[in-house]
Protein backbone atom coordinates (compact mmCIF):
# COMPACT_ATOMS: atom_id res chain seq x y z
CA UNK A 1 194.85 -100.37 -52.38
CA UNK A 2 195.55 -103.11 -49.98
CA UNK A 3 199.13 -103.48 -48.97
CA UNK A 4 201.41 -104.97 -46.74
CA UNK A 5 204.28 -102.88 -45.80
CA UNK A 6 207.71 -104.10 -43.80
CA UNK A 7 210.20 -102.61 -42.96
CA UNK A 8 214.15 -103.77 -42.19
CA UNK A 9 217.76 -102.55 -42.31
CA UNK A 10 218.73 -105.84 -44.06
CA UNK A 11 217.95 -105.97 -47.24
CA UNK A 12 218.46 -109.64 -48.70
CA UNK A 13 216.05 -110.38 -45.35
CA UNK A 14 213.78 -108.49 -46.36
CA UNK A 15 213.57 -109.65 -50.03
CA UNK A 16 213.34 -113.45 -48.42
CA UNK A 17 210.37 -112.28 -46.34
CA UNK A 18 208.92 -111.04 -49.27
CA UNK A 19 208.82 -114.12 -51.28
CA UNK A 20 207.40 -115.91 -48.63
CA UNK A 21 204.59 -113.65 -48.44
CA UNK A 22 204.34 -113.46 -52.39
CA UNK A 23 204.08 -117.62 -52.11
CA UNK A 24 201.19 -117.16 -49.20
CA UNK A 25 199.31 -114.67 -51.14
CA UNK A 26 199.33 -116.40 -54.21
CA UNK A 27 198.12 -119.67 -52.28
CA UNK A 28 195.23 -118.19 -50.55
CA UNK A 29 191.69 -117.89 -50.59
CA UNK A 30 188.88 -116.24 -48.44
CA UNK A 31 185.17 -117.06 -50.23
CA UNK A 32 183.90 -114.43 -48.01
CA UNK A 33 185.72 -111.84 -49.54
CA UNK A 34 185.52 -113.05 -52.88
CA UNK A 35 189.11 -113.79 -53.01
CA UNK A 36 190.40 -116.74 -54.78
CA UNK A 37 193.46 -118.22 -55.78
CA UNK A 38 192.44 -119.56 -58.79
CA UNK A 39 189.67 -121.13 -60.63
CA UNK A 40 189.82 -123.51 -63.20
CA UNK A 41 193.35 -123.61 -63.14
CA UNK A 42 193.56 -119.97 -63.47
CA UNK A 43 196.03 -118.03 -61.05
CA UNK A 44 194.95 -114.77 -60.33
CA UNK A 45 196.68 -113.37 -57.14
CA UNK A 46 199.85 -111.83 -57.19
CA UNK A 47 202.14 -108.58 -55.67
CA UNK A 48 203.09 -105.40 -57.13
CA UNK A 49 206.01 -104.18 -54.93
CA UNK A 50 207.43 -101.20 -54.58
CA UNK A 51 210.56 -100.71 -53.16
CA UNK A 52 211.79 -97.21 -51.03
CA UNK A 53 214.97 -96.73 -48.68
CA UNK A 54 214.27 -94.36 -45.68
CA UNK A 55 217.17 -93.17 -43.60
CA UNK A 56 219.21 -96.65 -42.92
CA UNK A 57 216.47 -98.96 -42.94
CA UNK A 58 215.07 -100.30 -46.70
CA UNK A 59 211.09 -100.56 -47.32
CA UNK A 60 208.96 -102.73 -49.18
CA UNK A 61 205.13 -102.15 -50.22
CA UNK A 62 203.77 -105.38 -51.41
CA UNK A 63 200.35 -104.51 -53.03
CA UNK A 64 197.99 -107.58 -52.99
CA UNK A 65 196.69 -107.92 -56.62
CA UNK A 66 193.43 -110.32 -57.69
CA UNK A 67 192.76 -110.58 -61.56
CA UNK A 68 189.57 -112.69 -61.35
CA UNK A 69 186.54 -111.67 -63.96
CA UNK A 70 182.95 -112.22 -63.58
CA UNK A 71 180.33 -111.56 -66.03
CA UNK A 72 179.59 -108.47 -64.40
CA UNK A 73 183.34 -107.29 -64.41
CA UNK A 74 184.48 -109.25 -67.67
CA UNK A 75 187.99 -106.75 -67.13
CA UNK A 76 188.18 -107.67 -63.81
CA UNK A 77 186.56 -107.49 -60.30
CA UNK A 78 189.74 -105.87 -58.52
CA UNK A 79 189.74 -103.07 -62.06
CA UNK A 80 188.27 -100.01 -62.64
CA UNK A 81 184.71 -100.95 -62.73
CA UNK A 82 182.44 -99.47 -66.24
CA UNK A 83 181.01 -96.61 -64.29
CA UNK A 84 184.65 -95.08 -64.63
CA UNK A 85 185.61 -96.12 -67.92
CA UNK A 86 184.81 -92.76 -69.17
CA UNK A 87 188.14 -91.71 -67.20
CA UNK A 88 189.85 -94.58 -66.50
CA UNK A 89 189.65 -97.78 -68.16
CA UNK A 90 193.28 -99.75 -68.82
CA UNK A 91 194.93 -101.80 -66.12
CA UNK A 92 196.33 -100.19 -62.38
CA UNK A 93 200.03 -100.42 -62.97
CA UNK A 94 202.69 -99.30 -61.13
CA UNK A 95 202.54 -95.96 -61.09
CA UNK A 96 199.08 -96.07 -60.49
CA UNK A 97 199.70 -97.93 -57.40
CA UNK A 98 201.94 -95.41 -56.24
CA UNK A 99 199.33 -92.72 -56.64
CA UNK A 100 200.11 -91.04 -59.62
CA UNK A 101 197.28 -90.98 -62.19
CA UNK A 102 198.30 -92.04 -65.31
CA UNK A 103 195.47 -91.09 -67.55
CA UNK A 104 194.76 -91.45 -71.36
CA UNK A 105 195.73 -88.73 -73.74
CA UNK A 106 192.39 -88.30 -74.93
CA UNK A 107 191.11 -87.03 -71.69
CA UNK A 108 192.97 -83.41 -72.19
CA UNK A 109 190.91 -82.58 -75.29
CA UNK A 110 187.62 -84.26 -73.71
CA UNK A 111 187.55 -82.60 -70.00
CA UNK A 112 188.83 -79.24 -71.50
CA UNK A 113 185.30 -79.66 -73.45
CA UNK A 114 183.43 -80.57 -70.75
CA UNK A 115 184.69 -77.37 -68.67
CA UNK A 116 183.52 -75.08 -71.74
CA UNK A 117 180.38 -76.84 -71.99
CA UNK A 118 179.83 -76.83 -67.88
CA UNK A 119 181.09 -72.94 -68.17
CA UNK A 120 178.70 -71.62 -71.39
CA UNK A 121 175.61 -74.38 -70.49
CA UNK A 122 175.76 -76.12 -73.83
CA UNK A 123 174.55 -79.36 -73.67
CA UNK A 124 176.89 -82.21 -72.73
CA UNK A 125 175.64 -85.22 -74.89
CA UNK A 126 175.97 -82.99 -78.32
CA UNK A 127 179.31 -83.44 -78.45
CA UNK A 128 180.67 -87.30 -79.18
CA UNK A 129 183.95 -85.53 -76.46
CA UNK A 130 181.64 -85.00 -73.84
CA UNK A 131 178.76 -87.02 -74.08
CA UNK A 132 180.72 -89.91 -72.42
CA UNK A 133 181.27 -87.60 -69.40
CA UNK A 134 177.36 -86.39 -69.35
CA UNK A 135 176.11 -88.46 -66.51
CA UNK A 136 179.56 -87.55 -64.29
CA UNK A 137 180.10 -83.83 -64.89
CA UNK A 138 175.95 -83.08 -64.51
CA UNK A 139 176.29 -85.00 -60.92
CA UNK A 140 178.97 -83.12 -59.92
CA UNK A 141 178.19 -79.70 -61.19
CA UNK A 142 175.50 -79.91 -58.49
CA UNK A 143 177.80 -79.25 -55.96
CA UNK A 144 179.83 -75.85 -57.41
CA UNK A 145 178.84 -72.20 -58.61
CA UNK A 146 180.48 -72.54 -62.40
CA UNK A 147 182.30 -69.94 -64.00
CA UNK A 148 184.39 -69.44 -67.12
CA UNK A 149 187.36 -68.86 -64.82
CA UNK A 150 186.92 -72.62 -62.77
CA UNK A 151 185.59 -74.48 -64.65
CA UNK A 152 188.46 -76.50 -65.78
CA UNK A 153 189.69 -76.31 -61.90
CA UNK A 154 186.75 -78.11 -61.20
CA UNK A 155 186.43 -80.48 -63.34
CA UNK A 156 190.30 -81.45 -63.01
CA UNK A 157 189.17 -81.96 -59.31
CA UNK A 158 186.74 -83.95 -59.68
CA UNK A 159 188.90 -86.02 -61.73
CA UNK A 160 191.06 -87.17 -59.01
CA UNK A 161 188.50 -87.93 -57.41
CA UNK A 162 187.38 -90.36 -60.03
CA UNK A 163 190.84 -91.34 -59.50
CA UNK A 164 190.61 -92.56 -56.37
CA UNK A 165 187.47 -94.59 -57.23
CA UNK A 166 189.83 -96.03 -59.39
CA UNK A 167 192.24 -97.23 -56.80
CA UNK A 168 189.38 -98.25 -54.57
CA UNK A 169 188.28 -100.64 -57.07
CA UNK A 170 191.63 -102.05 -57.42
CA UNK A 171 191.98 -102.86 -53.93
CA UNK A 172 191.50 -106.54 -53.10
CA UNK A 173 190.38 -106.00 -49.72
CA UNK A 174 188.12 -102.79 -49.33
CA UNK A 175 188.08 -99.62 -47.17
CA UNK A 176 184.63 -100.83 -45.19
CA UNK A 177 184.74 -102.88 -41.61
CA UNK A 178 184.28 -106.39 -43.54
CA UNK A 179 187.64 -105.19 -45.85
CA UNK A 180 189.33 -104.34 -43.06
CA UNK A 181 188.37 -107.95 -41.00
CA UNK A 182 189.28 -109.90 -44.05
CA UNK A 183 192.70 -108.31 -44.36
CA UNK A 184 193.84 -108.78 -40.79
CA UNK A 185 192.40 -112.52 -41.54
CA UNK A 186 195.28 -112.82 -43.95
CA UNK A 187 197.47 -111.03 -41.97
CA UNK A 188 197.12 -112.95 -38.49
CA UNK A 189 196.79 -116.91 -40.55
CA UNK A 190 200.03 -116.39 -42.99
CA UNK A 191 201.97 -113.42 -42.42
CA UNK A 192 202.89 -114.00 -38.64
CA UNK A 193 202.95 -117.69 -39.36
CA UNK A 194 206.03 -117.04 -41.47
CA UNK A 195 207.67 -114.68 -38.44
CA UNK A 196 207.03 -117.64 -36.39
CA UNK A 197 209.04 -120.11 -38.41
CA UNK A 198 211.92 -120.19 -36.83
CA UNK A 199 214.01 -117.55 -40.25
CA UNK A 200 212.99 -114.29 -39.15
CA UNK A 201 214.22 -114.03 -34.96
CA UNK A 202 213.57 -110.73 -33.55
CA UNK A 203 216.97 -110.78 -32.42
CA UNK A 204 218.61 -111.67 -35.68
CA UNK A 205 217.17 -108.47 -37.88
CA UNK A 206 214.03 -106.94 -36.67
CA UNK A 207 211.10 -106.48 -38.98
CA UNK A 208 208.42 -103.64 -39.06
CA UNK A 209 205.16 -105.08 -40.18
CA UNK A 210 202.40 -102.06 -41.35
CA UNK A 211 199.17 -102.96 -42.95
CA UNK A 212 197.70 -99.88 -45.29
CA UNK A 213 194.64 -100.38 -46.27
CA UNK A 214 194.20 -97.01 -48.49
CA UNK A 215 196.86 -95.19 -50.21
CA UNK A 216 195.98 -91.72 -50.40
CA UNK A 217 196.29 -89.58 -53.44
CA UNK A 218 196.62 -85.72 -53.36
């Protein structure tokens, strides 16, 4: 995910800096990175924020969001993309955005079937609760020596990691050099325009500004 983080001991500060940067994101646009801030009258960029206190200072995560379709990604560009919709397919909420997988009931019946199926060698696509996962679980069963005893391990693992994909495709700005130039594009043409306004004086209430560009899920 792509997220701005800052940092301050005053809180009602830091909520005003956060607005600001809330109004900036959902004003801008960068072509290049096929961000825009709306189209045909459409606004698509927002913040999810998360908020944290650590020790005596309070933190904010403000997680740029994009909700633009194309015909290609009629769900959304910045959504899990159809390749994962066999795992993942509804919206990147909250939680999600704080790296905890919240995954569809169905998937405890269907993966427990694919880890029998993986385990005995049965075939994947003659079952309407694996066939979905064919394609994924034949890929990655490359890559392991599959018993009875970890096969569910395995697949569970390779879950998250599907997971992940998830998050990546969520991310408005991605984990690649042109993500990474795009973001600090943002950063340096709106975010340290609104330090350098004259409300937020180093002397007044210091601010920690962190860019993530990946939150990592264990």
């Amino acid at each position: 995910m792509s997220v701005v983080r800052i940092v301050s001991a005053d809180p009602e500060r830091l909520i005003d800096l956060a607005d600001k940067i809330l109004l900036a994101w959902r004003g801008y646009t960068d072509e290049g990175a096929f961000i825009f801030a709306e189209t045909d009258g459409e606004p698509h960029n927002t913040i999810t924020p998360i908020a944290r206190k650590r020790g005596d200072k309070f933190e904010l995560d403000l997680v740029l969001r994009n909700n633009i379709t194309t015909q290609e990604h009629p769900l959304g560009v910045y959504h899990p993309h159809a390749e994962l919709h066999h795992i993942k397919k509804e919206n990147i909420g909250l939680i999600e955005v704080m790296g905890l997988a919240v995954l569809p009931a169905r998937l405890k019946e269907e993966l427990a079937a694919v880890a029998d199926c993986l385990a005995s060698g049965s075939d994947l696509r003659a079952d309407e609760r694996t066939a979905k996962h064919a394609d994924w679980a034949e890929k990655f069963a490359k890559n392991y020596t599959i018993t009875k005893e970890n096969a569910l391990d395995i697949v569970r693992k390779e879950t998250g990691l599907v997971f992940a994909q998830v998050l990546e495709h969520a991310g408005v700005y991605k984990r690649n050099s042109e993500g990474k130039k795009a973001f600090l594009q943002f950063f340096r043409l709106y975010i340290k325009i609104l330090l350098q306004n004259g409300d937020f004086e180093q002397e007044k209430s210091p601010f920690l500004f962190c860019l993530v560009l990946d939150i990592r899920v264990s």
